[in-house]
C-alpha atoms as a PDB file:
ATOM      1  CA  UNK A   1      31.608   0.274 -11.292  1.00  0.00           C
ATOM      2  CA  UNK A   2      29.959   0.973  -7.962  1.00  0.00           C
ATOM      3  CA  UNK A   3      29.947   4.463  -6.973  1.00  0.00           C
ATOM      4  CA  UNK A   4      28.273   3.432  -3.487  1.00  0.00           C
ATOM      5  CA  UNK A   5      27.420   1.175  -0.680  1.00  0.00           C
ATOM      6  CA  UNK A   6      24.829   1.674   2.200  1.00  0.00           C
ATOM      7  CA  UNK A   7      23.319  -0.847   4.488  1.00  0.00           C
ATOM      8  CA  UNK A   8      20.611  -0.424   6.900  1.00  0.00           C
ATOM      9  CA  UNK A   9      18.475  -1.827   9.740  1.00  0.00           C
ATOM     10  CA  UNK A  10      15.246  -1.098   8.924  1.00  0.00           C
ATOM     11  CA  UNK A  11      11.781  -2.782  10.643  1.00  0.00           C
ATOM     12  CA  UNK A  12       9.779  -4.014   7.311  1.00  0.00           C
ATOM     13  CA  UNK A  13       6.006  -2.739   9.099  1.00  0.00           C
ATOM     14  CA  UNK A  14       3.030  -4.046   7.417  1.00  0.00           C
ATOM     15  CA  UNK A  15       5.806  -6.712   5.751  1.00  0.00           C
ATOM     16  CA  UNK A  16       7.226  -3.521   3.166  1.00  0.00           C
ATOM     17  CA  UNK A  17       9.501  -0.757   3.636  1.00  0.00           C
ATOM     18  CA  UNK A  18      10.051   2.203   0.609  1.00  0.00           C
ATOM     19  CA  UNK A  19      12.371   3.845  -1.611  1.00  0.00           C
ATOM     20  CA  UNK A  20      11.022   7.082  -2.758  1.00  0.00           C
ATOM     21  CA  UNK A  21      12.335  10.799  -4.128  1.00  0.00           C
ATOM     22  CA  UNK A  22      11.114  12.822  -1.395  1.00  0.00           C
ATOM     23  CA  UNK A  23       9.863  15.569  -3.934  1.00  0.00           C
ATOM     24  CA  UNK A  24       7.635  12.746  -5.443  1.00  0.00           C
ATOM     25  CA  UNK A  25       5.138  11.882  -2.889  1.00  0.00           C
ATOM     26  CA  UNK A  26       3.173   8.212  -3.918  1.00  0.00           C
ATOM     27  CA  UNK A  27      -0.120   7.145  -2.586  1.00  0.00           C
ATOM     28  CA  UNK A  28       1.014   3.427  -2.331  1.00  0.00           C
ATOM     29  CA  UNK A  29      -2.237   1.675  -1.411  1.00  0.00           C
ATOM     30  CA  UNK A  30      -2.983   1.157  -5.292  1.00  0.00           C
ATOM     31  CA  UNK A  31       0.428   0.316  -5.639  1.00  0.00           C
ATOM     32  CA  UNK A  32      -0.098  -3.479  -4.012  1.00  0.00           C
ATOM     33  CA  UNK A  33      -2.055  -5.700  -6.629  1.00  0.00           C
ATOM     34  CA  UNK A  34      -1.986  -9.549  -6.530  1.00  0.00           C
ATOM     35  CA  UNK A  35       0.793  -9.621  -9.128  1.00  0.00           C
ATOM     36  CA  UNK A  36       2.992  -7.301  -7.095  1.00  0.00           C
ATOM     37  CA  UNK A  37       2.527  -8.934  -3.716  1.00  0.00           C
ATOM     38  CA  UNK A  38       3.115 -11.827  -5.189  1.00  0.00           C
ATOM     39  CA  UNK A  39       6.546 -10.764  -6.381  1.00  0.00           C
ATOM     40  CA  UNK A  40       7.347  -8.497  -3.626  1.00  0.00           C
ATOM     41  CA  UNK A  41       8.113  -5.621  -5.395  1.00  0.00           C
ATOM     42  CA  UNK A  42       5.699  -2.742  -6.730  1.00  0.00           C
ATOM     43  CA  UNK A  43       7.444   0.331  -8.571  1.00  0.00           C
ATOM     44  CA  UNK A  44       6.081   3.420 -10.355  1.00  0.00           C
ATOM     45  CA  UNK A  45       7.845   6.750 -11.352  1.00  0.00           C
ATOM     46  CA  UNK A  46      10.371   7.537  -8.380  1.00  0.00           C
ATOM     47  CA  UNK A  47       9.405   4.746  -5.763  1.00  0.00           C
ATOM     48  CA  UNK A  48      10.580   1.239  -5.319  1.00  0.00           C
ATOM     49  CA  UNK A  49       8.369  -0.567  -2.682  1.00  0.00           C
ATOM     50  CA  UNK A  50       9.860  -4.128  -1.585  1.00  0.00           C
ATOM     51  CA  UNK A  51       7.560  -6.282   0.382  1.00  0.00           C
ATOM     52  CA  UNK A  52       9.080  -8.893   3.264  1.00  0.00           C
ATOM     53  CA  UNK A  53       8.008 -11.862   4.647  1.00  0.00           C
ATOM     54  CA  UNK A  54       7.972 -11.235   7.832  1.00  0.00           C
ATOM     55  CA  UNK A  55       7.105  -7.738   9.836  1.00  0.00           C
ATOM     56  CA  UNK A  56      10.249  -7.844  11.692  1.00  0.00           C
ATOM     57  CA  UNK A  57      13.525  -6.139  11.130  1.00  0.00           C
ATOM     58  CA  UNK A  58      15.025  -6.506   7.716  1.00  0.00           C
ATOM     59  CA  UNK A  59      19.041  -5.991   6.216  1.00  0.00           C
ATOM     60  CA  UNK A  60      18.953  -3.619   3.031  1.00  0.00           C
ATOM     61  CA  UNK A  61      21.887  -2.889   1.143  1.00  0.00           C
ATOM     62  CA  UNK A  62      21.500  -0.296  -1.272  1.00  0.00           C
ATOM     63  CA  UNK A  63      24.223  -0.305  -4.174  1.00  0.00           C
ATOM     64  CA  UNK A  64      24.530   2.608  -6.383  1.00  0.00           C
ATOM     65  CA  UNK A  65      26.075   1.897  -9.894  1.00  0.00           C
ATOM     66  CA  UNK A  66      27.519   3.676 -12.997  1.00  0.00           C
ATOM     67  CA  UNK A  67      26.293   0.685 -15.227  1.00  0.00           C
ATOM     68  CA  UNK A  68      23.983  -2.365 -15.105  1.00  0.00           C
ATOM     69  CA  UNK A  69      26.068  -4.646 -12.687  1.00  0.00           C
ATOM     70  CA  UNK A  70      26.624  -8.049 -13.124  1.00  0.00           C
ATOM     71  CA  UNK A  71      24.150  -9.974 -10.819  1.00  0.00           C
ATOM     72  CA  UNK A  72      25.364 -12.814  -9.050  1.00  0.00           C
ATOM     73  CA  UNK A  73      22.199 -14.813  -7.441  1.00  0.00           C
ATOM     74  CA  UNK A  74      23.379 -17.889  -6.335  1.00  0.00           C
ATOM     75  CA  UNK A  75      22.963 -17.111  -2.319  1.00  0.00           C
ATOM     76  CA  UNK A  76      19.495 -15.575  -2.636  1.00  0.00           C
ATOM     77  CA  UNK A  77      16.283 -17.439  -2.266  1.00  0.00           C
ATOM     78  CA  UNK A  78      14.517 -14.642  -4.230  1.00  0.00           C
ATOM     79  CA  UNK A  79      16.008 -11.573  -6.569  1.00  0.00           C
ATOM     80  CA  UNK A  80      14.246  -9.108  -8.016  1.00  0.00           C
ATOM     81  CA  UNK A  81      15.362  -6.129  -9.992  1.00  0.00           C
ATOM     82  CA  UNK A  82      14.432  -2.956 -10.856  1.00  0.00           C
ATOM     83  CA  UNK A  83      15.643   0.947 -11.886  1.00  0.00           C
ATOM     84  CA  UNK A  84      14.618   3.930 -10.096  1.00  0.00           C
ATOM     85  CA  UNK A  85      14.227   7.193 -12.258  1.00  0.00           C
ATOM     86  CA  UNK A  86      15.645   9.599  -9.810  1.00  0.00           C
ATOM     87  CA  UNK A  87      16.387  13.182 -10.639  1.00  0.00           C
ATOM     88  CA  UNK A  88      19.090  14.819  -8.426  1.00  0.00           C
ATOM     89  CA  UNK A  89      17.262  17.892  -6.366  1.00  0.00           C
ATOM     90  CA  UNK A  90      19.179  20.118  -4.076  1.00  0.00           C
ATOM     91  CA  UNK A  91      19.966  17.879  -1.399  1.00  0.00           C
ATOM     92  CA  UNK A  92      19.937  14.533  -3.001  1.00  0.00           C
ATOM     93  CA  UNK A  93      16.555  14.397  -1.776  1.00  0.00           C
ATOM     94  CA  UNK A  94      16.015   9.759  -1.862  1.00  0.00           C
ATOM     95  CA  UNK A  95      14.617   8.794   1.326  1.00  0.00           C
ATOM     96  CA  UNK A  96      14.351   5.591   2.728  1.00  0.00           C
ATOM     97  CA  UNK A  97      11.018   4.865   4.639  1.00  0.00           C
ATOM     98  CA  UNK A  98      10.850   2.255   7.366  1.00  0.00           C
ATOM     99  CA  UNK A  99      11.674   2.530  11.144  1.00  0.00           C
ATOM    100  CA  UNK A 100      15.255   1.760  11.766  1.00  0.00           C
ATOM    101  CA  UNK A 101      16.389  -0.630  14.281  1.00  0.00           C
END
């Protein structure tokens, strides 16, 4: 079951944009190997970073779910997936890095 929907604007600069847990800062240079560029997605411990192809302004829809959802894939050139540990702070501290449009 979802619990929540959001959906952004954001301009992908450098062709990438980040998920993080503000209380987690990530040095993400080292985070962009030939493996992960190539799939356009690096993650470690409390970041998700997606990579675009273009450095222009990007949709993102962020889901949150109770369970694993069913994935349906069949209007997508490319789908990745991933989890993001994320531990609840005070203020629900995610962030979403990019500049919105």
């Amino acid at each position: 079951m979802m619990i929540s929907n959001h959906e952004f604007k954001i301009f992908a600069d450098y062709h990438q944009f980040y998920l993080e847990d503000k209380n987690s800062p990530h040095e993400t240079g080292s985070i962009w190997t030939q493996e992960t560029v190539e799939r356009m997605l690096a993650t470690e411990k409390g970041l998700v970073a997606v990579g675009t192809a273009r450095n222009m302004t990007v949709p993102v829809t962020i889901e949150i779910h109770e369970s694993e959802p069913i994935l349906e894939t069949g209007n997508f050139s490319r789908v990745n997936e991933c989890s993001l540990e994320y531990l609840f702070k005070q203020n629900d501290n995610c962030g979403l890095y990019g500049l919105f449009a």
